[in-house]
Protein backbone atom coordinates (compact mmCIF):
# COMPACT_ATOMS: atom_id res chain seq x y z
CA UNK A 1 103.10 114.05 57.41
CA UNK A 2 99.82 114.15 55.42
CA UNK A 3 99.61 114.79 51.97
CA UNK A 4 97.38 117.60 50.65
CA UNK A 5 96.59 118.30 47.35
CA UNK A 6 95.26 121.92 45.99
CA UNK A 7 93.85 122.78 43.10
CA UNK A 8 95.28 126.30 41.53
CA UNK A 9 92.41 128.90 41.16
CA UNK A 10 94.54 131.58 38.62
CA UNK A 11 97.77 132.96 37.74
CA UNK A 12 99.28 135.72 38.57
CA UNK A 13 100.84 137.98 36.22
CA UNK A 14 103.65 140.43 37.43
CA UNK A 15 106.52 141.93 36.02
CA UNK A 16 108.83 139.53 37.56
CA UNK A 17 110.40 136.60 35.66
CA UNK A 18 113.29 136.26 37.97
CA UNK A 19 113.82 135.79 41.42
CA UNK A 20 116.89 137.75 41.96
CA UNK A 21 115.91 141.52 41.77
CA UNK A 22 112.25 141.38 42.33
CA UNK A 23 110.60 143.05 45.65
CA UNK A 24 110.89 141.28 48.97
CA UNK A 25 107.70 142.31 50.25
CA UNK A 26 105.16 144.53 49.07
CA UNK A 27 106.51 147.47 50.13
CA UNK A 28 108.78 147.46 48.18
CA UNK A 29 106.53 146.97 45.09
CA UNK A 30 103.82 149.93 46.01
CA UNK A 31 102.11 150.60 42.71
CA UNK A 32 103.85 147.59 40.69
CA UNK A 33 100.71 146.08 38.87
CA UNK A 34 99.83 142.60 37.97
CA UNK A 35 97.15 140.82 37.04
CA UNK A 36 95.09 137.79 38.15
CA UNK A 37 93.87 135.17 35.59
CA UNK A 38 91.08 133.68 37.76
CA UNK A 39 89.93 129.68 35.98
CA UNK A 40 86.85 130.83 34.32
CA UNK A 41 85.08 128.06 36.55
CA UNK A 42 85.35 130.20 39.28
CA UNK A 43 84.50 133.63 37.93
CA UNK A 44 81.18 133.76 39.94
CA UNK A 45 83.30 133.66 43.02
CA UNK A 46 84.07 136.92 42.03
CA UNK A 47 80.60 138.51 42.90
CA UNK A 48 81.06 141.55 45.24
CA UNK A 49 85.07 141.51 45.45
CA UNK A 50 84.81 144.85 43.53
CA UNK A 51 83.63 146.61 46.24
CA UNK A 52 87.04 145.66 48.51
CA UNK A 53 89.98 148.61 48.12
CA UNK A 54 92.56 145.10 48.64
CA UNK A 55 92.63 141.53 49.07
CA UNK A 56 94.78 139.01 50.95
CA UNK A 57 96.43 136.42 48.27
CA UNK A 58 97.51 132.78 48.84
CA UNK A 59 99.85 131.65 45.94
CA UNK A 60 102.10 128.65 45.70
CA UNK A 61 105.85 129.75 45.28
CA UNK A 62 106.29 127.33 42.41
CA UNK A 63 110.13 128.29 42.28
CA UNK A 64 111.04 126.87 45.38
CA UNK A 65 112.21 123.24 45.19
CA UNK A 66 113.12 122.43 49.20
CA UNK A 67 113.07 124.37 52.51
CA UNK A 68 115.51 125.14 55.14
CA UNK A 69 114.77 125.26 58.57
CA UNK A 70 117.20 127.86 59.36
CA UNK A 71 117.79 130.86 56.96
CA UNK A 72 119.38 134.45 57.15
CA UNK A 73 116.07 136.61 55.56
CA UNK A 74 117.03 139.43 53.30
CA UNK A 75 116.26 141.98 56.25
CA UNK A 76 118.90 140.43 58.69
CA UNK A 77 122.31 138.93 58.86
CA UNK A 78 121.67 136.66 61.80
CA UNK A 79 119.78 133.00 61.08
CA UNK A 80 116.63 132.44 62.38
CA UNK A 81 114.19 129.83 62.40
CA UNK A 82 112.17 129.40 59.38
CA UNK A 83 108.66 129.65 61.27
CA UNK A 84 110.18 133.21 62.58
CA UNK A 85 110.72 134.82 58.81
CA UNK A 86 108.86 134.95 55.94
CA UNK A 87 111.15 133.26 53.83
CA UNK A 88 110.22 131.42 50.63
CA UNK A 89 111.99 128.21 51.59
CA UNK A 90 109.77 126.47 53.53
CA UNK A 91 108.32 123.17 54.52
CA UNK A 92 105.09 124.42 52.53
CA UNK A 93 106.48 126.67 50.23
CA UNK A 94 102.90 128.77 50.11
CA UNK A 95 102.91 132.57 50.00
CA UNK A 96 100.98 135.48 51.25
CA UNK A 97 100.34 138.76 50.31
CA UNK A 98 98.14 141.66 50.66
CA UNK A 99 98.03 143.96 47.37
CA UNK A 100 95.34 146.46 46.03
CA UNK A 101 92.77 145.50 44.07
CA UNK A 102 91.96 148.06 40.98
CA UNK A 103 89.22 146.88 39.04
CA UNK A 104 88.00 143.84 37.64
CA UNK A 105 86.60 142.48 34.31
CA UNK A 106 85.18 139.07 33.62
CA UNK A 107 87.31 136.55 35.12
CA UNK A 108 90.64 138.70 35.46
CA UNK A 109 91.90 141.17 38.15
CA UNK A 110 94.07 144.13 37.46
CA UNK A 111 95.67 144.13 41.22
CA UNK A 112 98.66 146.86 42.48
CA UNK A 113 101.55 145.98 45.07
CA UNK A 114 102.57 142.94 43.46
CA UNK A 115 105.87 140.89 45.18
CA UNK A 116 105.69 137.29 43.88
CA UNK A 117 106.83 136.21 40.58
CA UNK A 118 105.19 136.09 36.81
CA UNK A 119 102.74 133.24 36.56
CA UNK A 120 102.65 132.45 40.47
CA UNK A 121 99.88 129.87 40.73
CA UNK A 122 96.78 131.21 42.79
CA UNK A 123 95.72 128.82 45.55
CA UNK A 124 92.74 131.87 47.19
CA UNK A 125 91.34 135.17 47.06
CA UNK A 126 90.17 136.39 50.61
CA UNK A 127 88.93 140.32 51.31
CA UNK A 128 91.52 141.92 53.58
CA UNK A 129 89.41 143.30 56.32
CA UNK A 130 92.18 145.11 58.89
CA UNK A 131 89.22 145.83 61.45
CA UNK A 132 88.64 142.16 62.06
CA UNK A 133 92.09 141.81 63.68
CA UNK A 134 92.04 145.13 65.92
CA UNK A 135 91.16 143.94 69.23
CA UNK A 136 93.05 140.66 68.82
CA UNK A 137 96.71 142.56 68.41
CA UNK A 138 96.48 144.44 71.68
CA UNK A 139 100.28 144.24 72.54
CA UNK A 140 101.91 143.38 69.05
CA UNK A 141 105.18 142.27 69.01
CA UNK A 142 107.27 142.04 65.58
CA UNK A 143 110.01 140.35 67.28
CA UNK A 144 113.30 141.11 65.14
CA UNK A 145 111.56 142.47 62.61
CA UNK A 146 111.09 145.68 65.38
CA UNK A 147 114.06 147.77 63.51
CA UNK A 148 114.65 145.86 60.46
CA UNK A 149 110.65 145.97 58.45
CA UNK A 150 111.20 149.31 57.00
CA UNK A 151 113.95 148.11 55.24
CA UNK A 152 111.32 145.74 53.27
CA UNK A 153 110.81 149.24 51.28
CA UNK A 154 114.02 149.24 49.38
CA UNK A 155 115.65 145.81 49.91
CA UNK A 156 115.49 143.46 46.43
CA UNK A 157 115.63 139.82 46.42
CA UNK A 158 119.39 138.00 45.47
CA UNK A 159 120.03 134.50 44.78
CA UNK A 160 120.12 132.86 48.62
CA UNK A 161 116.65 131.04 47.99
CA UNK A 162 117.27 130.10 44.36
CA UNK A 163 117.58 126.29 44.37
């Protein structure tokens, strides 16, 4: 495998200072603020992002130590492959999420819909743009997500991923 090495834009800042109890998804955390610390080096990066409703979030899930290539995800009891959840303990252990942005001032973002915990390191900032991914999810398939992702809403996280 090759090495990469990233550099960490900004914190995040949410309400969550332990795994076990925190949202699995943000659904689950509709309305739960936070805050982004963006490096002041990269403040100008910030021109424009104001006029975005939400952004797309790439964070490093600095809790997680090792990965497992088969897990049982918080929505199911049956295992399935890592690449097939979106577990925390993987290979890479980056995370995604989409959350609402609600204003910003100087270098820091006051963001809504928050699911990762206090003082994840920030690895990107992208606008989420839904349209650009219409015509490419013609025939969607969530695969066993189908009749388990609206249990995301209410479902906490436990201790299985701890290390």
């Amino acid at each position: 495998m090759t090495n990469i090495e990233f550099k960490t834009i900004g914190i995040i800042e949410t309400p969550f200072n332990e795994i076990e109890g925190m949202p699995i998804q943000p659904n689950g955390a509709n309305g739960v603020k936070g805050k982004i610390y963006l490096n002041k080096e990269f403040k100008e990066g910030l021109k424009d992002i104001e006029s975005f409703s939400h952004l797309t979030l790439t964070y490093f899930l600095h809790e997680i130590k090792d990965y497992s290539l088969l897990v049982k995800p918080f929505l199911d009891d049956n295992t399935h492959g890592i690449f097939a959840t979106r577990s925390p303990k993987r290979p890479n252990p980056i995370g995604i999420s989409v959350v609402r942005l609600n204003s910003v001032k100087d270098n820091v973002l006051i963001i809504s819909n928050v699911d990762m915990l206090n003082k994840t390191p920030l690895l990107d900032i992208k606008p989420y743009v839904p349209q650009l991914y219409e015509e490419t999810c013609e025939n969607l398939k969530i695969g066993w997500f189908e009749k388990k992702h609206k249990n995301a809403k209410h479902k906490k996280s436990d201790d299985r991923f701890k290390n």
